[in-house]
C-alpha atoms as a PDB file:
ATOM      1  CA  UNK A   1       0.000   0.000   0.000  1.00  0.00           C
ATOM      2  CA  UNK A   2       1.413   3.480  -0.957  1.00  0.00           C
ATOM      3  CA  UNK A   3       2.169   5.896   1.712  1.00  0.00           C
ATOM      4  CA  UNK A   4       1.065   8.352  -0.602  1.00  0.00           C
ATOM      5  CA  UNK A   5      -2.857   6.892  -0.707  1.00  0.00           C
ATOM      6  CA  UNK A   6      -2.937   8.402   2.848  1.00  0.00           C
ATOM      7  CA  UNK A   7      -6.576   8.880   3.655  1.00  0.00           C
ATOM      8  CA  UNK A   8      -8.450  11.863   5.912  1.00  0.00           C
ATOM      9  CA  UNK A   9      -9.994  10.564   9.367  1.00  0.00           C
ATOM     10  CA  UNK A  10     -13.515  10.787   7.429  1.00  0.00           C
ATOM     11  CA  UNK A  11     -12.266   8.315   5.061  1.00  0.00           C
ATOM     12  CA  UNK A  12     -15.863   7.023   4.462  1.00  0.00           C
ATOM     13  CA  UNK A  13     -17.357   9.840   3.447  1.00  0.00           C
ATOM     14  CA  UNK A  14     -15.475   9.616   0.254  1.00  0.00           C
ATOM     15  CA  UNK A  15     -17.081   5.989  -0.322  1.00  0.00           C
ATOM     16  CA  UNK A  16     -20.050   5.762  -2.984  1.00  0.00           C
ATOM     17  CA  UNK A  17     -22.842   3.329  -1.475  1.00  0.00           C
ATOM     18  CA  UNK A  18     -26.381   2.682  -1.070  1.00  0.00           C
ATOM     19  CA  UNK A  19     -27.397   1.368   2.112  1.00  0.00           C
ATOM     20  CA  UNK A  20     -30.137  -0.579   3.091  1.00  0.00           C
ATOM     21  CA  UNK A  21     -31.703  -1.703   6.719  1.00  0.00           C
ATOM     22  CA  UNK A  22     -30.349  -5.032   7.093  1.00  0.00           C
ATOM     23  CA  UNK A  23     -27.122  -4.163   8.935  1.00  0.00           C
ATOM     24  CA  UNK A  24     -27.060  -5.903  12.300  1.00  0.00           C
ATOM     25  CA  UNK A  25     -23.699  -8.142  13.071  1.00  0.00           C
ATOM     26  CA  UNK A  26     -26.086 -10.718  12.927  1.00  0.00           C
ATOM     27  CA  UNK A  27     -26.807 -11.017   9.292  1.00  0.00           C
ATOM     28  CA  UNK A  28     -23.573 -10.381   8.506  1.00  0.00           C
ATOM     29  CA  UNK A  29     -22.410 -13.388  10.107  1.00  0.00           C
ATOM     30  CA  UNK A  30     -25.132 -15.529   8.651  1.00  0.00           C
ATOM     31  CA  UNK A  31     -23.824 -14.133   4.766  1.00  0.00           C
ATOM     32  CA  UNK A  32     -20.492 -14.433   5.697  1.00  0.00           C
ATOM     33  CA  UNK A  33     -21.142 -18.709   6.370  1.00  0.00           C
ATOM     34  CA  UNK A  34     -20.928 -19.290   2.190  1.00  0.00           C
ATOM     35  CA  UNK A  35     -17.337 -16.823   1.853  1.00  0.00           C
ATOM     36  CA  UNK A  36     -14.601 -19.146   1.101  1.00  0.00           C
ATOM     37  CA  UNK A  37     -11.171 -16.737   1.715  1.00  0.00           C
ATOM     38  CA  UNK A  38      -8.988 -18.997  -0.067  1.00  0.00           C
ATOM     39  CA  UNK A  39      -5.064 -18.506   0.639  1.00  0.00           C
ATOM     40  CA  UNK A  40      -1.982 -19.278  -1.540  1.00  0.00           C
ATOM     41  CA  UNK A  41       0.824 -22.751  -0.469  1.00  0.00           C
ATOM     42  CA  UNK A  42       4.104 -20.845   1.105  1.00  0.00           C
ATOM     43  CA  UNK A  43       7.027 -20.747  -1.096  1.00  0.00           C
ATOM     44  CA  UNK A  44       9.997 -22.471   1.582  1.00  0.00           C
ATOM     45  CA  UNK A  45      12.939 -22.213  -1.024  1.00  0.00           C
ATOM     46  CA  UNK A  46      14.350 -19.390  -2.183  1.00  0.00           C
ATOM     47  CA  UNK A  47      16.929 -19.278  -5.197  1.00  0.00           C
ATOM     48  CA  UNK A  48      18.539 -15.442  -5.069  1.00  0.00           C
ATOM     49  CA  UNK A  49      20.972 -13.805  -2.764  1.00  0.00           C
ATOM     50  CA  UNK A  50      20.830 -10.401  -1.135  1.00  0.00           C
ATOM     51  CA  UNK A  51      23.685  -9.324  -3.553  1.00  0.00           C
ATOM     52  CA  UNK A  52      20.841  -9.609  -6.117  1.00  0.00           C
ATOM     53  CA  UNK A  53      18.918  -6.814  -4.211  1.00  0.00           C
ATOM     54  CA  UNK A  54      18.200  -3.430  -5.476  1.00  0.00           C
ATOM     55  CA  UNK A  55      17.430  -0.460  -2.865  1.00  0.00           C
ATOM     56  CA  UNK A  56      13.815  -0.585  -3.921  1.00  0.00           C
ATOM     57  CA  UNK A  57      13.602  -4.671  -3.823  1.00  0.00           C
ATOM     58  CA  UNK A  58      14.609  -3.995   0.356  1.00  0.00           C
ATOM     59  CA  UNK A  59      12.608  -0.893   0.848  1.00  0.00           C
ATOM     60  CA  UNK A  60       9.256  -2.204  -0.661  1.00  0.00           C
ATOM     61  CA  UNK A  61       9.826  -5.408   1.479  1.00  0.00           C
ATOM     62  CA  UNK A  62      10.129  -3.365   4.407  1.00  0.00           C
ATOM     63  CA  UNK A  63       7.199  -1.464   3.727  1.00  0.00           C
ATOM     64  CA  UNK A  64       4.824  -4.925   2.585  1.00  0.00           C
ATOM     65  CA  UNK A  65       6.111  -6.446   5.841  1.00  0.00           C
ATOM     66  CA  UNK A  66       4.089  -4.006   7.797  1.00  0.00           C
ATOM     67  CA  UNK A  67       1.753  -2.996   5.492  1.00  0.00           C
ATOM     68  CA  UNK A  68       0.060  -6.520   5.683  1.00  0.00           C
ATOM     69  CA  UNK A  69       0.967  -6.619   9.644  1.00  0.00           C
ATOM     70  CA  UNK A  70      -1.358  -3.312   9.376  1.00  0.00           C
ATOM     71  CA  UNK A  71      -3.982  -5.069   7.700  1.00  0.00           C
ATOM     72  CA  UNK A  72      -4.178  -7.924   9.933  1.00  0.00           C
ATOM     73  CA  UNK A  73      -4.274  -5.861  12.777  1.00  0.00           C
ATOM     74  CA  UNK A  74      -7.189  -3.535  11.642  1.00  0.00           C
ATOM     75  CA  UNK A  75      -9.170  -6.773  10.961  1.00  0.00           C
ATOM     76  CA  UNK A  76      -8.864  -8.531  14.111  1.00  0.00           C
ATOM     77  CA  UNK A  77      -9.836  -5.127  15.510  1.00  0.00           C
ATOM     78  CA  UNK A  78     -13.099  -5.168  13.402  1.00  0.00           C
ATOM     79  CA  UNK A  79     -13.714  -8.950  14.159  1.00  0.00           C
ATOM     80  CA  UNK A  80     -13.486  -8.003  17.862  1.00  0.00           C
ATOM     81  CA  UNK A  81     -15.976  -5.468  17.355  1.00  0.00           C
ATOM     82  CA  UNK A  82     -18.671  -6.534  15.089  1.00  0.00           C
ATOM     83  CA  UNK A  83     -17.959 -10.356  14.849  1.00  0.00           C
ATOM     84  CA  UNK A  84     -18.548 -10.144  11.102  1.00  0.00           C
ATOM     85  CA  UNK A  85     -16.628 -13.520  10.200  1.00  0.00           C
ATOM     86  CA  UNK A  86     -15.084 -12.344   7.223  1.00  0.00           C
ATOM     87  CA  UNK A  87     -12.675 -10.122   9.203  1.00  0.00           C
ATOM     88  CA  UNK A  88     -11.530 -12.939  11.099  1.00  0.00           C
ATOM     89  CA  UNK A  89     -11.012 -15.627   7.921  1.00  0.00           C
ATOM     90  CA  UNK A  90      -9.119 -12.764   5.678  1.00  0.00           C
ATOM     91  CA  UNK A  91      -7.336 -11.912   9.325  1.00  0.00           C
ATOM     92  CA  UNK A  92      -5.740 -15.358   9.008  1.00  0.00           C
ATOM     93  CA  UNK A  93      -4.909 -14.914   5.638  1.00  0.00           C
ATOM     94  CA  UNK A  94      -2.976 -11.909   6.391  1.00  0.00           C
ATOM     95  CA  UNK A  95      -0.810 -13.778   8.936  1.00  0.00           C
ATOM     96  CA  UNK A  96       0.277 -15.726   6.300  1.00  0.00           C
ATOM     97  CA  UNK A  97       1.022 -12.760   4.147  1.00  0.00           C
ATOM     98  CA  UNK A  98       3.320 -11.155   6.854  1.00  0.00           C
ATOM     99  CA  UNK A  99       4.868 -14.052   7.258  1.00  0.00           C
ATOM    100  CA  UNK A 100       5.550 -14.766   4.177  1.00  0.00           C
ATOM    101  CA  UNK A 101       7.225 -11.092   3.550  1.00  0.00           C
ATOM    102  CA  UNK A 102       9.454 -12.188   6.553  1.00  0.00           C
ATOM    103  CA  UNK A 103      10.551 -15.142   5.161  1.00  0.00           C
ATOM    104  CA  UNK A 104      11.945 -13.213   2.147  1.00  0.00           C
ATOM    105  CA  UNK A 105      13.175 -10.921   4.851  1.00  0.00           C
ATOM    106  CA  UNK A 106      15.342 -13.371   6.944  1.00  0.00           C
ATOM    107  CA  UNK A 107      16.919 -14.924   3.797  1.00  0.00           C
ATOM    108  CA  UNK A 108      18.230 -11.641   2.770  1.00  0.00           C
ATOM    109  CA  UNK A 109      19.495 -11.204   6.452  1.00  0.00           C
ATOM    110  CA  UNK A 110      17.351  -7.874   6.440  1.00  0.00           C
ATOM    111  CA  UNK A 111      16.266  -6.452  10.038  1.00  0.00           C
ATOM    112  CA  UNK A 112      12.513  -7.056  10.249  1.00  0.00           C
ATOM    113  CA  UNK A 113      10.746  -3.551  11.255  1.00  0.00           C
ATOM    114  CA  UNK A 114       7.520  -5.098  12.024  1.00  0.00           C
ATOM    115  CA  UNK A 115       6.791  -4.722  16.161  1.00  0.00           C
ATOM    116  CA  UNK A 116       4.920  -7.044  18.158  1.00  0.00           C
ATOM    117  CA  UNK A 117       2.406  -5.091  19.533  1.00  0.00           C
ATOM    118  CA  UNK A 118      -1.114  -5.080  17.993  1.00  0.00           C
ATOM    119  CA  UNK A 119      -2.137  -1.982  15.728  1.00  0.00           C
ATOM    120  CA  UNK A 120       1.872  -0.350  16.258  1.00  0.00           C
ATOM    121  CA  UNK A 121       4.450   0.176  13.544  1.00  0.00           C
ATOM    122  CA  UNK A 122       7.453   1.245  12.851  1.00  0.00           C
ATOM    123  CA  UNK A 123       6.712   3.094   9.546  1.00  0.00           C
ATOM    124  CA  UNK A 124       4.843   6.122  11.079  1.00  0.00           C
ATOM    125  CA  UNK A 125       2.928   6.637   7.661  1.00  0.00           C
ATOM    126  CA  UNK A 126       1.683   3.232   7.933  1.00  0.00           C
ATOM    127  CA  UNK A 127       0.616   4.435  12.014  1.00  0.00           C
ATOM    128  CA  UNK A 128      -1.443   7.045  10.622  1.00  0.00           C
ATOM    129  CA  UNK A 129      -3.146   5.488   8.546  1.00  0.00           C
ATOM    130  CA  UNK A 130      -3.948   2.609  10.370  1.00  0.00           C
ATOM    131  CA  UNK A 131      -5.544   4.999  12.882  1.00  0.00           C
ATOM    132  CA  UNK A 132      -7.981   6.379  10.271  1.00  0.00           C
ATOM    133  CA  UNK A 133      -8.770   2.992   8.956  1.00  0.00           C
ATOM    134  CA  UNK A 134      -9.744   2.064  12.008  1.00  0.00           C
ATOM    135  CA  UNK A 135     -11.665   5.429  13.038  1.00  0.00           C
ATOM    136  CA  UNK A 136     -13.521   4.725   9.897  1.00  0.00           C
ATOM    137  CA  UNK A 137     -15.158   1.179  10.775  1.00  0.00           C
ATOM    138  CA  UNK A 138     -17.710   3.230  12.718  1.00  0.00           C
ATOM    139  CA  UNK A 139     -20.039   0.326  12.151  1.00  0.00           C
ATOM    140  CA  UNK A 140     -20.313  -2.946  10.224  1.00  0.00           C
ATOM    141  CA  UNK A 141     -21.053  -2.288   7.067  1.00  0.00           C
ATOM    142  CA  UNK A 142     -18.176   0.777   7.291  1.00  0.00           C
ATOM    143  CA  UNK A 143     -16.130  -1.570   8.755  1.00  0.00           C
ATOM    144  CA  UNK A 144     -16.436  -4.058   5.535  1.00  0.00           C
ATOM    145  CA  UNK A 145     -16.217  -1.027   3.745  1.00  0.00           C
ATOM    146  CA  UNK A 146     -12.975  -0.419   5.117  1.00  0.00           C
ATOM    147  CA  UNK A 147     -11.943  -3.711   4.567  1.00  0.00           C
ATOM    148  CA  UNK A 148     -12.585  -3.206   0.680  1.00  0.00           C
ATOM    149  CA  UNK A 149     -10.648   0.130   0.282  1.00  0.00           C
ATOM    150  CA  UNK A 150      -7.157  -1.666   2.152  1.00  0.00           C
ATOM    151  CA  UNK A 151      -7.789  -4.473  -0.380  1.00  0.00           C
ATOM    152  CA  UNK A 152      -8.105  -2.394  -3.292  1.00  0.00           C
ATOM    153  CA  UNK A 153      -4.514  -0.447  -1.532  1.00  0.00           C
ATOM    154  CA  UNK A 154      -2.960  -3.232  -1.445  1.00  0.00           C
ATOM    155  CA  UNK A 155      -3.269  -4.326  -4.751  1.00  0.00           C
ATOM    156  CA  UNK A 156      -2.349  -0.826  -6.070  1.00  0.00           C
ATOM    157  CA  UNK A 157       0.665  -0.946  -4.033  1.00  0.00           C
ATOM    158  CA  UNK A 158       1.933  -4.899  -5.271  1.00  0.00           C
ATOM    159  CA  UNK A 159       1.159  -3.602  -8.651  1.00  0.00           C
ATOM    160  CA  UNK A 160       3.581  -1.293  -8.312  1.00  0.00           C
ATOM    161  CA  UNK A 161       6.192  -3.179  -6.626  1.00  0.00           C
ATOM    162  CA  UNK A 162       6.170  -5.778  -8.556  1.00  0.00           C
ATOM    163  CA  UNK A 163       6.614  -3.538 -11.692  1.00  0.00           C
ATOM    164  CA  UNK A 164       9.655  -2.407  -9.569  1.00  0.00           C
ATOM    165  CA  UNK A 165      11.741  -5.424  -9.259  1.00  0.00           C
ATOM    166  CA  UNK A 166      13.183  -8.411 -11.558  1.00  0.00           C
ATOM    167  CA  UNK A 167      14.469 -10.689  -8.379  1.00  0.00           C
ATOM    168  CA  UNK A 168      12.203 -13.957  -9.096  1.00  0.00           C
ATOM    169  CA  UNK A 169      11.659 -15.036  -5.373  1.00  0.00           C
ATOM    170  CA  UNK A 170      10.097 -11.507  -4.644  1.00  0.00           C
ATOM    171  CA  UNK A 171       7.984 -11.845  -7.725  1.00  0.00           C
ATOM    172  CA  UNK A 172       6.917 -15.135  -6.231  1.00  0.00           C
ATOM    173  CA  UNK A 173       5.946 -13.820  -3.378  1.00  0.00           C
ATOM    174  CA  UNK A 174       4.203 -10.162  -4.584  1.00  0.00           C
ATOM    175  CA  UNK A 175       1.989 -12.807  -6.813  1.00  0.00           C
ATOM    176  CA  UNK A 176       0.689 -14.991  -4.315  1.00  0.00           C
ATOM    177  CA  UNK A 177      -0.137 -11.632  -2.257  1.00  0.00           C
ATOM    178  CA  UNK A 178      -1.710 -10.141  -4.912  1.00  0.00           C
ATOM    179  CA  UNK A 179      -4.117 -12.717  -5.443  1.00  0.00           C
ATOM    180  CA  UNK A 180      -4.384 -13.436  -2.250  1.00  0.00           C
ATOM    181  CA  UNK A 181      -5.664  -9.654  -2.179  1.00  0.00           C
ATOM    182  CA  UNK A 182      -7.900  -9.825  -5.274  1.00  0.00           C
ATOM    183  CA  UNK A 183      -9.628 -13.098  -3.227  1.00  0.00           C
ATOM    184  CA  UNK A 184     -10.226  -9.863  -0.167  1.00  0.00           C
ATOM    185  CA  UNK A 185     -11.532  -7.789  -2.438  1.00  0.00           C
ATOM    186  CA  UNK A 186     -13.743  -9.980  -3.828  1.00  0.00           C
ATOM    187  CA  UNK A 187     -15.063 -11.025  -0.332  1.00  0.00           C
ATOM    188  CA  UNK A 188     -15.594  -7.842   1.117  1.00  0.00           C
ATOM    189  CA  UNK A 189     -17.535  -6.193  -2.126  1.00  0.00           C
ATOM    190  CA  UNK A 190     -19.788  -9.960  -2.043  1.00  0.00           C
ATOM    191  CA  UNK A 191     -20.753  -9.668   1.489  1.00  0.00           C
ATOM    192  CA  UNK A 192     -21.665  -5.682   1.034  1.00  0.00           C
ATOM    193  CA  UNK A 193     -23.655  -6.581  -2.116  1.00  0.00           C
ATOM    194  CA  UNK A 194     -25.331  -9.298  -0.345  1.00  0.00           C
ATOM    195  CA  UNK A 195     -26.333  -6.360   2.265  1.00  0.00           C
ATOM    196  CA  UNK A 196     -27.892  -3.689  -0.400  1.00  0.00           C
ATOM    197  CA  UNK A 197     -24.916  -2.060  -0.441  1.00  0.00           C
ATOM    198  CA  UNK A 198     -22.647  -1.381  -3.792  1.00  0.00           C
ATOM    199  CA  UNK A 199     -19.185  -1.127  -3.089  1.00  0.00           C
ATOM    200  CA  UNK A 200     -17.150   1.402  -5.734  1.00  0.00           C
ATOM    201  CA  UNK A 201     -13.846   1.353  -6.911  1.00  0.00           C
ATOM    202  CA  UNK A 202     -11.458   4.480  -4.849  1.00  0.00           C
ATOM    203  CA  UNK A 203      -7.944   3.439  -5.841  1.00  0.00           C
ATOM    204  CA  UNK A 204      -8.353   1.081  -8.708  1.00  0.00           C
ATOM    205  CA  UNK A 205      -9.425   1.936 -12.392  1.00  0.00           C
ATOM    206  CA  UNK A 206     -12.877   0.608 -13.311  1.00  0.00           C
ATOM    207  CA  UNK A 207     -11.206  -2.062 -15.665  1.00  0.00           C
ATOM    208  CA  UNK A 208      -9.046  -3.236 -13.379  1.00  0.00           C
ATOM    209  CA  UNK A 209     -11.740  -3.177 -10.815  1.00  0.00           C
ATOM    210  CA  UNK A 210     -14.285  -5.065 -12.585  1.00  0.00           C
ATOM    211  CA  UNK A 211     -12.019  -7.243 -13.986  1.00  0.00           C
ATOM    212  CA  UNK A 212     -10.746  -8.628 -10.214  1.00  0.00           C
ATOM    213  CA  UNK A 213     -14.747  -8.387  -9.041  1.00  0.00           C
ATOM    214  CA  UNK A 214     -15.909 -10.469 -12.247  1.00  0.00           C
ATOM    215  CA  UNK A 215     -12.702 -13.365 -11.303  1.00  0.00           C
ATOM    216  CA  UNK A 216     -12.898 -16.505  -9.497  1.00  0.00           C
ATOM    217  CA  UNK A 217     -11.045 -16.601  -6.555  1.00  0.00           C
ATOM    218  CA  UNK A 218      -7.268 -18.622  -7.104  1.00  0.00           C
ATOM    219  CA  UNK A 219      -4.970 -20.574  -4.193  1.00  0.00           C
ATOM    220  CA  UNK A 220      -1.927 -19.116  -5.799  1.00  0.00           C
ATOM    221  CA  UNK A 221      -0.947 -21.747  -7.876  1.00  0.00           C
ATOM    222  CA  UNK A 222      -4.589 -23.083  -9.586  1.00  0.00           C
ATOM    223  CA  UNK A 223      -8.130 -21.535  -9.400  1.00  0.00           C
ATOM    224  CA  UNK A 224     -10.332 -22.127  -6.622  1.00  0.00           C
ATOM    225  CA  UNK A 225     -14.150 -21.383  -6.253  1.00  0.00           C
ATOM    226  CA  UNK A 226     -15.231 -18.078  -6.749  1.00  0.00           C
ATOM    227  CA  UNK A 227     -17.854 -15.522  -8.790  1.00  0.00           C
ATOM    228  CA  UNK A 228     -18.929 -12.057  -9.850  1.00  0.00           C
ATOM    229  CA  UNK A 229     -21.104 -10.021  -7.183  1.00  0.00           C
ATOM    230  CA  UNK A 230     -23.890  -9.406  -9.180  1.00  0.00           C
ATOM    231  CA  UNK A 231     -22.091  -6.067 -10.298  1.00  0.00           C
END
């Protein structure tokens, strides 16, 4: 995710949707039962050497590392709040996403920035704006909301990174993640449809948007089961 995407504290009011009355926590959960969050195998052998590293190969792992620790974080938050059991599925997902940035980390003997503590980073960008994302889940269907726009920022900001580097276990890697966050997205904007609500695009282009809405979800390394949203 781009430092640069950083967000104001009423971060919602610049999402388009139309709400309807069935909101509760509740219902949520009961629509969430049929959402499959499927996750990519982890890749355990690496091939390159940190004399293969560019600057930018060890500053956007730095940055993914906590990025998806942020992520994580601001899901279990929601989870804790509304119970909505999306946030908690994708939540695991996302532990397997930071730890698969580490892994790349400790093989090129890097320092991990990523702290321990629950919604605190290093990367004081990356503190703002997980403040604001969580200031915005001001209620369930905000907080899936939410959960739609850091999908669609992460994808923006893989996109980019993986444009950025030629090392082939970091490409490995950036992959899974990214379709790991097109699966998100596609979870989030299902269970908001399924509520009334219409999710649009803030980060992505429409093509790319609908294109990643209309896909089946993947594991990484085949296709798994999936569907458009009705949009």
């Amino acid at each position: 995710m781009k430092t640069n995407y950083l967000i104001p504290a009423v971060i919602l009011a610049a999402f388009q949707f139309v709400s309807c009355t069935q909101s509760d926590a509740s219902s949520l959960f009961d629509d969430a039962q049929g959402e499959i969050v499927l996750d990519f195998p982890q890749i355990t052998t690496f091939t390159t050497t940190t004399s293969d590293l560019k600057q930018t190969d060890i500053n956007g792992l730095l940055l993914m590392r906590e990025e998806e620790k942020m992520a994580q974080d601001v899901y279990d938050s929601f989870y804790g709040t509304y119970g909505v059991i999306n946030f908690d599925r994708i939540s695991t997902s996302e532990t397997r996403h930071t730890e698969a940035v580490l892994a790349l980390i400790n093989h090129f003997g890097l320092i991990d920035p990523a702290l321990s503590s629950a919604g605190k980073f290093s990367n004081q960008a990356i503190q703002t704006l997980y403040n604001q994302l969580l200031a915005a889940g001001t209620s369930s269907n905000e907080a899936l909301s939410t959960g739609a726009y850091i999908e669609e920022y992460d994808i923006a900001d893989l996109k980019r990174l993986i444009a950025e580097t030629s090392n082939a276990d970091i490409l490995a890697v950036y992959n899974n993640l990214l379709r790991g966050s097109q699966n998100h997205l596609r979870a989030f904007v299902r269970v908001l449809y399924r509520q009334g609500i219409t999710y649009k695009a803030q980060i992505l282009s429409s093509t790319d948007y609908s294109s990643i809405i209309s896909g089946v979800n993947s594991t990484g390394y085949g296709r798994g089961r999936g569907g458009n949203c009705g949009n």
